[in-house]
Protein backbone atom coordinates (compact mmCIF):
# COMPACT_ATOMS: atom_id res chain seq x y z
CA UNK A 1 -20.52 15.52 -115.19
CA UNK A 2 -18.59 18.09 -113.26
CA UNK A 3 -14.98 17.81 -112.80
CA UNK A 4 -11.91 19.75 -112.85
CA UNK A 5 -10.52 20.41 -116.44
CA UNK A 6 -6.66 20.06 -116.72
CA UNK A 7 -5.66 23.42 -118.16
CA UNK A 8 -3.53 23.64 -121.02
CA UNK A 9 0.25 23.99 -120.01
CA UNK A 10 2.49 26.29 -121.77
CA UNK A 11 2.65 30.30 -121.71
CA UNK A 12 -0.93 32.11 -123.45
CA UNK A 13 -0.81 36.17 -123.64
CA UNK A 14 2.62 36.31 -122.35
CA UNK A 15 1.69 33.99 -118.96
CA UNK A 16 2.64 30.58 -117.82
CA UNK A 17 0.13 28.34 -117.17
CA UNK A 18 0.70 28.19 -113.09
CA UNK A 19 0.11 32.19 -113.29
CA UNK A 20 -2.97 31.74 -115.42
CA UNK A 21 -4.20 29.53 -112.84
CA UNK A 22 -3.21 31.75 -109.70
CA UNK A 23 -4.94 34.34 -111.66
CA UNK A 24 -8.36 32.42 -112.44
CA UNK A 25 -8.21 31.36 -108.72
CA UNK A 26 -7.98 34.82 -106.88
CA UNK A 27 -10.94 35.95 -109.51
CA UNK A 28 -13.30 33.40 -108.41
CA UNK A 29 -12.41 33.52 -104.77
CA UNK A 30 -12.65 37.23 -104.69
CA UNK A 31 -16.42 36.54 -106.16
CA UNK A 32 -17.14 33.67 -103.78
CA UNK A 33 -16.09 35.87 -100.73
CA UNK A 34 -18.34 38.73 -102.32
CA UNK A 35 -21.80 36.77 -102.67
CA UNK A 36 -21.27 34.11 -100.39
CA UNK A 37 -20.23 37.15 -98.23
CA UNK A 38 -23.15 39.18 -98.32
CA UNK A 39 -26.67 38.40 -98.64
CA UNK A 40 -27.03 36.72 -101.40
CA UNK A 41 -24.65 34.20 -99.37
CA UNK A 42 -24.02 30.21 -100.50
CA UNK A 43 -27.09 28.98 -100.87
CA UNK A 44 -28.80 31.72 -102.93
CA UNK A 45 -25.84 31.83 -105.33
CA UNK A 46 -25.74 30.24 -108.87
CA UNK A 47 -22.66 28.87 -110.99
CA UNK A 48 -23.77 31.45 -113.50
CA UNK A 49 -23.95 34.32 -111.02
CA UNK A 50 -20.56 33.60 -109.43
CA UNK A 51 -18.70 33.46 -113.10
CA UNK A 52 -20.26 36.76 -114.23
CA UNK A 53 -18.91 38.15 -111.07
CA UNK A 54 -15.54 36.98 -111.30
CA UNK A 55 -15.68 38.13 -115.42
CA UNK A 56 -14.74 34.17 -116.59
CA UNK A 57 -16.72 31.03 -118.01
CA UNK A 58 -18.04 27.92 -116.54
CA UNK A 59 -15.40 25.60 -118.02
CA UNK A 60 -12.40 27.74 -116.32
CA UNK A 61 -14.56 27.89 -113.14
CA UNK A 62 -14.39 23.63 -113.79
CA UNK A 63 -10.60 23.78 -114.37
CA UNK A 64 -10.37 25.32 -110.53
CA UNK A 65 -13.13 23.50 -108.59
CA UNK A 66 -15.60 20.94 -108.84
CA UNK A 67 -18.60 22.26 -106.74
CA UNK A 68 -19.51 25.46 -105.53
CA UNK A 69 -19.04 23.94 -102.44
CA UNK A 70 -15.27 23.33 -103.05
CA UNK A 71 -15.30 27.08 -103.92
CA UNK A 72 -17.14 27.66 -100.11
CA UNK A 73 -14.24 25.12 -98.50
CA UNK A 74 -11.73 27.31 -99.77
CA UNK A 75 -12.58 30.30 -98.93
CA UNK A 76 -13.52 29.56 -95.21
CA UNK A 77 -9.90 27.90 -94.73
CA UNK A 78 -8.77 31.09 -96.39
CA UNK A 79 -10.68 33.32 -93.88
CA UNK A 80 -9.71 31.09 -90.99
CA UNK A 81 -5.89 31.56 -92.06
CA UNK A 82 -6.40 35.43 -92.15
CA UNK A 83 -7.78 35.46 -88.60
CA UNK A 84 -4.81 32.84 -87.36
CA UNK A 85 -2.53 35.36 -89.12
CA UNK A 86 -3.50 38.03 -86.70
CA UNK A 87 -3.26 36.12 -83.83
CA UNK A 88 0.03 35.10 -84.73
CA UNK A 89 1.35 38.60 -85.47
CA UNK A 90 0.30 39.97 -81.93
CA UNK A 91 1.61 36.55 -79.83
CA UNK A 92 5.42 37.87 -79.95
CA UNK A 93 4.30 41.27 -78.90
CA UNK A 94 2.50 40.19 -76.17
CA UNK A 95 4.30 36.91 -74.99
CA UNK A 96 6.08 38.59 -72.01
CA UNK A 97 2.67 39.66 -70.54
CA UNK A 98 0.92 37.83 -67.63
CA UNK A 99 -2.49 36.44 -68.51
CA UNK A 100 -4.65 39.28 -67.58
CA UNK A 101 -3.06 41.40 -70.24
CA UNK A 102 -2.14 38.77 -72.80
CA UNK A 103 -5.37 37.22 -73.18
CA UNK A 104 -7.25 40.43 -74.17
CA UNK A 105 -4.83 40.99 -76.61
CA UNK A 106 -5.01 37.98 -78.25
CA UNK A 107 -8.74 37.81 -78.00
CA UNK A 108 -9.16 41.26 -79.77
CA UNK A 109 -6.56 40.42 -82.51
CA UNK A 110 -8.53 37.60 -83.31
CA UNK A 111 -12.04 39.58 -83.18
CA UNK A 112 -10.20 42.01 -85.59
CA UNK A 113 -9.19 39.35 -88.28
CA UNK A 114 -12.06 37.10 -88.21
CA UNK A 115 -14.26 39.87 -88.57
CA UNK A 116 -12.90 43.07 -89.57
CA UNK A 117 -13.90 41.96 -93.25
CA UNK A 118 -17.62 41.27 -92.63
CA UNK A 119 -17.78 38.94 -95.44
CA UNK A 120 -15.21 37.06 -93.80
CA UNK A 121 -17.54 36.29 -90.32
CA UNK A 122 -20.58 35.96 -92.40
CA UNK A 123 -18.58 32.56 -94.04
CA UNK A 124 -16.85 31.50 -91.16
CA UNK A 125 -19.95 31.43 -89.03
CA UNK A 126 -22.76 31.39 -91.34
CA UNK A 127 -22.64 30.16 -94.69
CA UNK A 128 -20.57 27.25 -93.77
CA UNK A 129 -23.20 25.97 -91.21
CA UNK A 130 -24.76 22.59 -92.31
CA UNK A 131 -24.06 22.18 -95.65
CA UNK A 132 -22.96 19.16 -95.98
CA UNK A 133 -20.62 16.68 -93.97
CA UNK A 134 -17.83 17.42 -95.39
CA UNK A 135 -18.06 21.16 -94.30
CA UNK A 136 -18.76 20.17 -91.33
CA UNK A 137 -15.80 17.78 -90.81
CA UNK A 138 -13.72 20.72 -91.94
CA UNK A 139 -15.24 23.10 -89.58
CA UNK A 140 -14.74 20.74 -86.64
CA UNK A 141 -10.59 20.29 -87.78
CA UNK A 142 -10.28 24.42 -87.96
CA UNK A 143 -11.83 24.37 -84.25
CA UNK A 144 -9.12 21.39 -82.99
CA UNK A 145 -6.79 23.60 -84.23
CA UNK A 146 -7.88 27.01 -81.78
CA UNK A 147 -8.78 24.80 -79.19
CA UNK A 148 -5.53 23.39 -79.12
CA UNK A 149 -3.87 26.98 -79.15
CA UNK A 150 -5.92 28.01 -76.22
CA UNK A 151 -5.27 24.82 -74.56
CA UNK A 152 -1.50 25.49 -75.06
CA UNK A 153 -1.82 28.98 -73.75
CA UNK A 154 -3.51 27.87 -70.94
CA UNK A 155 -1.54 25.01 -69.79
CA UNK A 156 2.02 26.96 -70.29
CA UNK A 157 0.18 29.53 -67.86
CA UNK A 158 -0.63 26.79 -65.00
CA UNK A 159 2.96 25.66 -65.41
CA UNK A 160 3.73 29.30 -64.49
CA UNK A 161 1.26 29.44 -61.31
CA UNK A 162 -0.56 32.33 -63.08
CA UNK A 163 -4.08 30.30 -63.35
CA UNK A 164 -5.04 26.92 -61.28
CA UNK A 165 -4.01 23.95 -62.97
CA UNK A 166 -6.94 22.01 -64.43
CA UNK A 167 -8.37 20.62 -67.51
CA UNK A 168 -8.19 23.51 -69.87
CA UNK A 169 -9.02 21.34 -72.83
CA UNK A 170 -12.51 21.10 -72.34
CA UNK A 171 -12.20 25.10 -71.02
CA UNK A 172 -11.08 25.55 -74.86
CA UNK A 173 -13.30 23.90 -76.43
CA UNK A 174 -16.45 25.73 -74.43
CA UNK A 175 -14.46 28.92 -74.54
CA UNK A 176 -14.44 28.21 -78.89
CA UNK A 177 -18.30 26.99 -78.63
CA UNK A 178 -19.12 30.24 -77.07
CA UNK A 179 -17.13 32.21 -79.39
CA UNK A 180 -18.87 30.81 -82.59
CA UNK A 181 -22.26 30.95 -81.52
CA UNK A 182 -21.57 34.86 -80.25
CA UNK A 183 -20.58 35.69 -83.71
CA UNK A 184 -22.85 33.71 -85.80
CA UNK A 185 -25.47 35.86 -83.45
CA UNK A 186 -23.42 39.11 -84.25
CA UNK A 187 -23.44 38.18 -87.99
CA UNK A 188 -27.06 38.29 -88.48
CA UNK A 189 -28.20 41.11 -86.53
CA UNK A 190 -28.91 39.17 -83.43
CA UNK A 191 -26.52 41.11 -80.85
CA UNK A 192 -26.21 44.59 -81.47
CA UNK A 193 -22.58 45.53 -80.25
CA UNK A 194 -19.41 46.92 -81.46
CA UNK A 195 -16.75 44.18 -82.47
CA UNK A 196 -14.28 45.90 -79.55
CA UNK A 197 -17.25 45.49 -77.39
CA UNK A 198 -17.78 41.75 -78.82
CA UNK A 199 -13.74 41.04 -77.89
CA UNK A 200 -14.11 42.94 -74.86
CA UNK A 201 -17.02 40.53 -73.62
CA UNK A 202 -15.03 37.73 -74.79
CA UNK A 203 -12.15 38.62 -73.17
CA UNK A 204 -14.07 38.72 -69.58
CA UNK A 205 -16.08 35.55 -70.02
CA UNK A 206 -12.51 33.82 -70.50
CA UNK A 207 -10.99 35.45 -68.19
CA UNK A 208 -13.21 34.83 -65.76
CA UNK A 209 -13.15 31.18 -66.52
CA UNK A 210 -9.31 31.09 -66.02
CA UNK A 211 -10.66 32.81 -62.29
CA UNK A 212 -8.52 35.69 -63.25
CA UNK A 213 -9.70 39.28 -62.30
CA UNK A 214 -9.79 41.72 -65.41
């Protein structure tokens, strides 16, 4: 039956246990973000394949994960976390704008880190569509959380007179809609653009929706 293995405790070849682990980890998530990343992607990948590529066995992959698929749920929090971290690095730089220049700032910064890795969009947008329930439970929470950012954004803007007040919940949550299936579209070859010219389309359809001229 698969199951995680408790790894022995104690220091082996000079390194605690906690570092061995750390270690093992970062090997098989490097792997799992190269062919779940590319074409062979999720579905076409086998225990076997993912453990040569990451250079260790099936019973340390075991001590780390249960399922492939717990592999796939940690690497597209991972890959959401990289693109929130690049939203969050711009936001001070920009918070002093007015909306017409802040939000195409924050729209490219998050173009740039959810997709300046490739293999990062192809799991965020791809590989994690309908696998399972579980995935999709977790893709649903990850969207709460940018539509409540946008929502904040927006409403903090009303309060300033800069855009109408309204509901800007539901605006968020078509504005996050739009955004996934434009990428998952971009992804595999369906729109043929430039990522600045993805952000830059982006940035006008919400802007527009916020009935603010760019």
């Amino acid at each position: 039956m698969a199951g995680r293995i408790t790894p022995a405790e104690g220091r082996y070849a000079g390194k605690a246990a906690s570092e061995r682990r750390d270690e093992r980890r970062r090997r098989f998530r490097e792997a799992g973000l190269e062919l779940f990343g590319t074409t062979t992607g999720y579905r076409g990948t086998r225990l076997g394949d993912l453990c040569k590529a990451a250079g260790l066995s099936s019973r340390q992959f075991y001590e780390e994960y249960r399922t492939l698929e717990d592999l796939l749920a940690d690497l597209h929090l991972h890959v959401n976390d990289v693109a929130g971290k690049a939203v969050a690095e711009v936001l001070p730089s920009v918070a002093h704008l007015t909306v017409p220049e802040l939000l195409p700032a924050v729209v490219h910064a998050y173009v740039k880190g959810a997709c300046a890795d490739l293999r990062h969009a192809r799991i965020a947008y791809v590989e994690v569509v309908g696998v399972s329930p579980r995935m999709d439970r977790q893709r649903l929470e990850r969207r709460a959380v940018w539509i409540e950012m946008i929502n904040r954004l927006a409403e903090e803007a009303a309060t300033r007179g800069e855009i109408p007040p309204g509901n800007y919940r539901i605006t968020a949550a078509a504005i996050i809609g739009a955004v996934n299936g434009l990428m998952h579209d971009w992804v595999v070859g369906w729109v043929d653009a430039t990522l600045n010219e993805i952000a830059d389309e982006l940035a006008q359809m919400v802007l527009g929706r916020y009935k603010i001229a760019g």
